[in-house]
Protein backbone atom coordinates (compact mmCIF):
# COMPACT_ATOMS: atom_id res chain seq x y z
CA UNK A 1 12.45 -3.71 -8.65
CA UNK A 2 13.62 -7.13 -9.00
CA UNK A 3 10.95 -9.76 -8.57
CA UNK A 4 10.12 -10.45 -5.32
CA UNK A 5 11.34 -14.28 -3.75
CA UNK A 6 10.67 -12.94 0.43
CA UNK A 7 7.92 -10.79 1.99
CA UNK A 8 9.70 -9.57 5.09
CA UNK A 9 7.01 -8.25 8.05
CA UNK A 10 7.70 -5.82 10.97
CA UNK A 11 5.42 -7.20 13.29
CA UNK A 12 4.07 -3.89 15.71
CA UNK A 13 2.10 -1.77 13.75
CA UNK A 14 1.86 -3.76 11.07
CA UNK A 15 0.67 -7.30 11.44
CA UNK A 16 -0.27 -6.38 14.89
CA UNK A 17 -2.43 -3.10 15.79
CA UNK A 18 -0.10 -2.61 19.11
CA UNK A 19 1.87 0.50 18.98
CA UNK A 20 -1.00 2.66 20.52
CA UNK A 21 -0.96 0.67 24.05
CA UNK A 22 2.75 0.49 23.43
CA UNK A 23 2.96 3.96 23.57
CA UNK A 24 -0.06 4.74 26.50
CA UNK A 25 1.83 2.55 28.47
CA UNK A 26 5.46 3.67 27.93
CA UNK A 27 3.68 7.26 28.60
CA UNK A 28 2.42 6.21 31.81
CA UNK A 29 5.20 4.47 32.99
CA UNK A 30 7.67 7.32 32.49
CA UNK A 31 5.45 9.92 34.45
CA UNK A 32 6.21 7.98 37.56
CA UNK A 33 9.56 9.08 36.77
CA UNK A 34 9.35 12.56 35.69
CA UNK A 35 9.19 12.30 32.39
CA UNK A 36 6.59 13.75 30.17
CA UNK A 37 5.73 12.87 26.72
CA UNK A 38 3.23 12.55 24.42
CA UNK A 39 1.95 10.32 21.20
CA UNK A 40 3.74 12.33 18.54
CA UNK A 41 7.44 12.61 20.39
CA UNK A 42 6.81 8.27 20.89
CA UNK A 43 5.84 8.59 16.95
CA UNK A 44 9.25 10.31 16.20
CA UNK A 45 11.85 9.21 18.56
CA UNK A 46 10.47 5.49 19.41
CA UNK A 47 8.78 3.90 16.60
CA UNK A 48 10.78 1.25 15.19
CA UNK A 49 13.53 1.06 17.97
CA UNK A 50 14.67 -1.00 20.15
CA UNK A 51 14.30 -1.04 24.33
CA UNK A 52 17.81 0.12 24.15
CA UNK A 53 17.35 2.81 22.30
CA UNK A 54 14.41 3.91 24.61
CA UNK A 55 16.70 3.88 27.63
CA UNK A 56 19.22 5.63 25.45
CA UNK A 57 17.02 8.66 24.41
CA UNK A 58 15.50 8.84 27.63
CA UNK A 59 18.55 9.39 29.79
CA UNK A 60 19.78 12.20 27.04
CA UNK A 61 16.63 14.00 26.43
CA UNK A 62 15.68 13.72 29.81
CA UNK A 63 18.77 13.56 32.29
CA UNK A 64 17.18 10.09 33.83
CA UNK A 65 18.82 6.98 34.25
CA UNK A 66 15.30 4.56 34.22
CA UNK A 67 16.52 1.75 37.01
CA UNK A 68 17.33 -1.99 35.82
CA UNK A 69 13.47 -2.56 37.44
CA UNK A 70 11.71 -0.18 34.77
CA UNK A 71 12.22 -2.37 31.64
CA UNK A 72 10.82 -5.48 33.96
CA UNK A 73 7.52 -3.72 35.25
CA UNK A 74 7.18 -2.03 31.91
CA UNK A 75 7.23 -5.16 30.21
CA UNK A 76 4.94 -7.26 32.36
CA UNK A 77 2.39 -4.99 32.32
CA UNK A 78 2.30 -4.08 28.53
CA UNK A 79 2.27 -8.14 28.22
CA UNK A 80 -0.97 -7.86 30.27
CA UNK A 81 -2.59 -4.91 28.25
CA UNK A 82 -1.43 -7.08 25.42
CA UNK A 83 -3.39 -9.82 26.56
CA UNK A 84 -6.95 -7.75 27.42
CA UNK A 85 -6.83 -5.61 24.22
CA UNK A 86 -4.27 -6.41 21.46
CA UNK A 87 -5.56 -7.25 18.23
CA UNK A 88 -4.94 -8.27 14.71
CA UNK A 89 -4.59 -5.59 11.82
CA UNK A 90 -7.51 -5.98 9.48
CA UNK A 91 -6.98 -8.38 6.33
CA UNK A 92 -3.40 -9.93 8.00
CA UNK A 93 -5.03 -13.22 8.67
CA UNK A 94 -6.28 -13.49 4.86
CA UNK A 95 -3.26 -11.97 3.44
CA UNK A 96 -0.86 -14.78 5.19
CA UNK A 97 -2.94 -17.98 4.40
CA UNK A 98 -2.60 -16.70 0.39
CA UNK A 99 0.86 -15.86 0.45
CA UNK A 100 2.08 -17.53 -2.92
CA UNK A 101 6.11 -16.77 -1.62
CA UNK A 102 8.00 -17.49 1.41
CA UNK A 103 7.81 -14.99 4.02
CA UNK A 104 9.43 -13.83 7.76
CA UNK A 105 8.66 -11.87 10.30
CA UNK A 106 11.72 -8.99 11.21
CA UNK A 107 10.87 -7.07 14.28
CA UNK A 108 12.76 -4.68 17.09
CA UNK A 109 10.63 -6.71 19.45
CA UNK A 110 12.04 -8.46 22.34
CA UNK A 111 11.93 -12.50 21.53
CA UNK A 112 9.19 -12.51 24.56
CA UNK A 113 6.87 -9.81 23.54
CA UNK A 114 6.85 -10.99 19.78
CA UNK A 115 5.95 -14.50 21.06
CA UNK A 116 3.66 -13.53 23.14
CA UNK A 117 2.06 -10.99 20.78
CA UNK A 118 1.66 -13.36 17.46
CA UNK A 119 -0.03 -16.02 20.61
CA UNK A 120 -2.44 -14.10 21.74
CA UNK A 121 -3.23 -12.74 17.94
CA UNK A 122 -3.07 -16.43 16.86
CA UNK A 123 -0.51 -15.74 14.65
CA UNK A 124 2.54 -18.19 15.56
CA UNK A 125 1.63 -20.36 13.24
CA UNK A 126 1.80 -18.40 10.16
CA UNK A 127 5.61 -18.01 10.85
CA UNK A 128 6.85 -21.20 12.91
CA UNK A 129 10.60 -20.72 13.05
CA UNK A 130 10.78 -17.58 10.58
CA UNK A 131 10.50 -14.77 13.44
CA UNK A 132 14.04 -12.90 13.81
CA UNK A 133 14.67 -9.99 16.53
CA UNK A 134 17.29 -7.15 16.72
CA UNK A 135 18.33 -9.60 19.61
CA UNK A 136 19.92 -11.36 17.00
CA UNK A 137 22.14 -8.53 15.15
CA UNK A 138 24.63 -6.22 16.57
CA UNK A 139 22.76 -3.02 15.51
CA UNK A 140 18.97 -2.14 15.29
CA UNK A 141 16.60 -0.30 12.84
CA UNK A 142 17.56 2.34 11.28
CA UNK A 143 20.61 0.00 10.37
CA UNK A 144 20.45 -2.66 8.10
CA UNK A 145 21.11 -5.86 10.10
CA UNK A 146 18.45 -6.85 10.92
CA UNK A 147 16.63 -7.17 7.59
CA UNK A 148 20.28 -8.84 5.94
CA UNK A 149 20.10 -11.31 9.09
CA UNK A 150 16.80 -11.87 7.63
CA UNK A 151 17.20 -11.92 4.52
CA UNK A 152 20.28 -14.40 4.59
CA UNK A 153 19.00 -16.93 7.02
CA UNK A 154 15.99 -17.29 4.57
CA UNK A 155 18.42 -17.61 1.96
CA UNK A 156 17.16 -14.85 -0.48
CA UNK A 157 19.42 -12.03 -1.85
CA UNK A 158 17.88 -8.76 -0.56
CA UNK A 159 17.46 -7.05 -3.65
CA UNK A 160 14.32 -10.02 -4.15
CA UNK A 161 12.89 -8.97 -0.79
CA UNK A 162 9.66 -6.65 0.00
CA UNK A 163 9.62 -4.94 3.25
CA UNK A 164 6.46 -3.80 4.96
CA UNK A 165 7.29 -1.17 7.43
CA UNK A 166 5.36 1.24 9.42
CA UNK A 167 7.92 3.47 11.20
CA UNK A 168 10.50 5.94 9.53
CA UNK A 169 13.28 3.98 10.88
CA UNK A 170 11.91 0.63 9.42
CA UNK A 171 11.82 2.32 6.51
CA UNK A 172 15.19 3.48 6.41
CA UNK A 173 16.38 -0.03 7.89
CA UNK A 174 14.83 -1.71 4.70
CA UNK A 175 16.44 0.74 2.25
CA UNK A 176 19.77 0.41 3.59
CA UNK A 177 19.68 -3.40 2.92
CA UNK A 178 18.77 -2.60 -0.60
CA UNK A 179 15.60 -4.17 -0.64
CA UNK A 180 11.84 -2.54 -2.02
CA UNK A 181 10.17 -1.13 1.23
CA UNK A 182 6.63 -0.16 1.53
CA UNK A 183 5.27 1.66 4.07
CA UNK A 184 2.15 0.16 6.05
CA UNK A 185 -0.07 3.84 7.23
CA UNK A 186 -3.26 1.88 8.21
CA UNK A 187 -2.19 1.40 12.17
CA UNK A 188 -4.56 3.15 14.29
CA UNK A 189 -1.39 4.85 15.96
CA UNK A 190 -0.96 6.61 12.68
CA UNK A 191 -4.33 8.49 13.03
CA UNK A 192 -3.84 12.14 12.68
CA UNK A 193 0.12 11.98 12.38
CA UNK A 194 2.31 13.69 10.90
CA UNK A 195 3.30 11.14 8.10
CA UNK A 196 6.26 13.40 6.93
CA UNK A 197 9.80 11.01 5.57
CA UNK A 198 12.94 12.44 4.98
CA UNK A 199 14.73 11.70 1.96
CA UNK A 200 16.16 8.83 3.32
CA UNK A 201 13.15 6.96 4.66
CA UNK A 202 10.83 7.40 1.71
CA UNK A 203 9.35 3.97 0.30
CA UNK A 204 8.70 2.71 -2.74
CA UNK A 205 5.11 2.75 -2.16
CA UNK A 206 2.23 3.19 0.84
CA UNK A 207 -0.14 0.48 1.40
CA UNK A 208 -3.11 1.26 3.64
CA UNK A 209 -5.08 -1.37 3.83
CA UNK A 210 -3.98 -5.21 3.38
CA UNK A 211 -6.85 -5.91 1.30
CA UNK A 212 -5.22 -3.73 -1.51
CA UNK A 213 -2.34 -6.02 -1.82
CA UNK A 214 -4.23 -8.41 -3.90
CA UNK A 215 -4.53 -5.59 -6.65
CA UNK A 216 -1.17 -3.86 -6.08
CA UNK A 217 1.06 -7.09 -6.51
CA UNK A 218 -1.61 -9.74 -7.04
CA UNK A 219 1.16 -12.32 -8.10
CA UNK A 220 2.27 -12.50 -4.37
CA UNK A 221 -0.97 -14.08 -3.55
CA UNK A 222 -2.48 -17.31 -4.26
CA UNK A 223 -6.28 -16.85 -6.19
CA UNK A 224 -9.22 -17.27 -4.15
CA UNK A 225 -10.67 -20.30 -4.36
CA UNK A 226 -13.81 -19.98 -6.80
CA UNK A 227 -16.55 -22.38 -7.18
CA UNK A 228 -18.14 -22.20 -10.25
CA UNK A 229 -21.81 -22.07 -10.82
């Protein structure tokens, strides 16, 4: 790959461990509804997407047309789960205050819940004005938009960016722009899934833990600081 001039983040499930009360809560919320699903049909059909694409899959899986109110409640009270039990992934904080190349922050997120989640993870200000939605681009992960929106408003061609991704359609998303994905596995809502890809959503390489990234591409990091003795 060519060398890398952008680290791109997805934020949920990556720099944030939040797709397991993402998913309890989108569970729970649908039941009042008649819907019934579990953590590996959120793992397949909903990682990675967009609230659109929720409602979407929903109504055609399902035959139910979730009222304008749903999205509202949903959100609040995910905010407020958010705010009792939402934490950092291991090793982010280190990883960002080394970074030795610009990086940005690419997420299906609502502009809301991403704010909200890097404050109350005491992340905003690793990434200031670099956070960009799928609010911002016509189409969502899987496509590439998002990513080339990215990509261009950091002005860096995309075949110098590195993706870190945790769902199949990030994946996919970051491939399509032509840019070297990886795929984060150490969420906790990864635990005992099924970590299958398809041909078109395999990365160029897993990373499970952010400590490795120091000895996997150490030239992306600043050196600790080392005090002789």
């Amino acid at each position: 790959m060519s060398r890398t001039e952008l680290v791109i983040f997805d934020c949920d499930g990556v720099l944030i461990d939040s797709e397991v009360i993402s998913a309890n809560m989108l569970i729970l919320e649908l039941q009042g509804y008649g819907v019934e699903i579990d953590m590996p049909f959120v793992a397949r059909h909903f990682l990675g997407r967009s609230y659109a694409v929720v409602l979407k899959e929903i109504r055609e899986q399902f035959g139910v047309n979730l009222p304008p109110q749903f999205e509202t409640d949903y959100r609040r009270r995910l905010l407020e789960a958010f705010a009792r039990s939402l934490t950092v992934m291991p090793g982010v904080t280190e990883v960002l205050e080394r970074m030795a190349v610009p990086f940005a922050l690419a997420t299906s997120s609502s502009p809301e819940r991403v704010r909200r989640s890097l404050e109350i993870t005491g992340l905003t200000s690793y990434f200031g004005p670099r956070v960009f939605t799928a609010s911002e681009v016509a189409r969502g992960k899987p496509a590439p938009d998002l990513f080339l929106h990215t990509a261009a408003r950091m002005g860096v061609a995309p075949d110098r960016c590195l993706v870190l991704e945790d769902s199949v359609n990030g994946v996919r998303a970051g491939l399509a722009a032509g840019m070297e994905v990886w795929r984060f596995i150490g969420g906790s809502h990864l635990n005992g899934q099924d970590l299958a890809e398809p041909e078109d959503a395999r990365p160029h390489a897993h990373l499970a833990r952010f400590d490795m990234l120091a000895t996997l591409r150490p030239e992306l990091l600043h050196a600790k600081d080392r005090v002789d003795p």
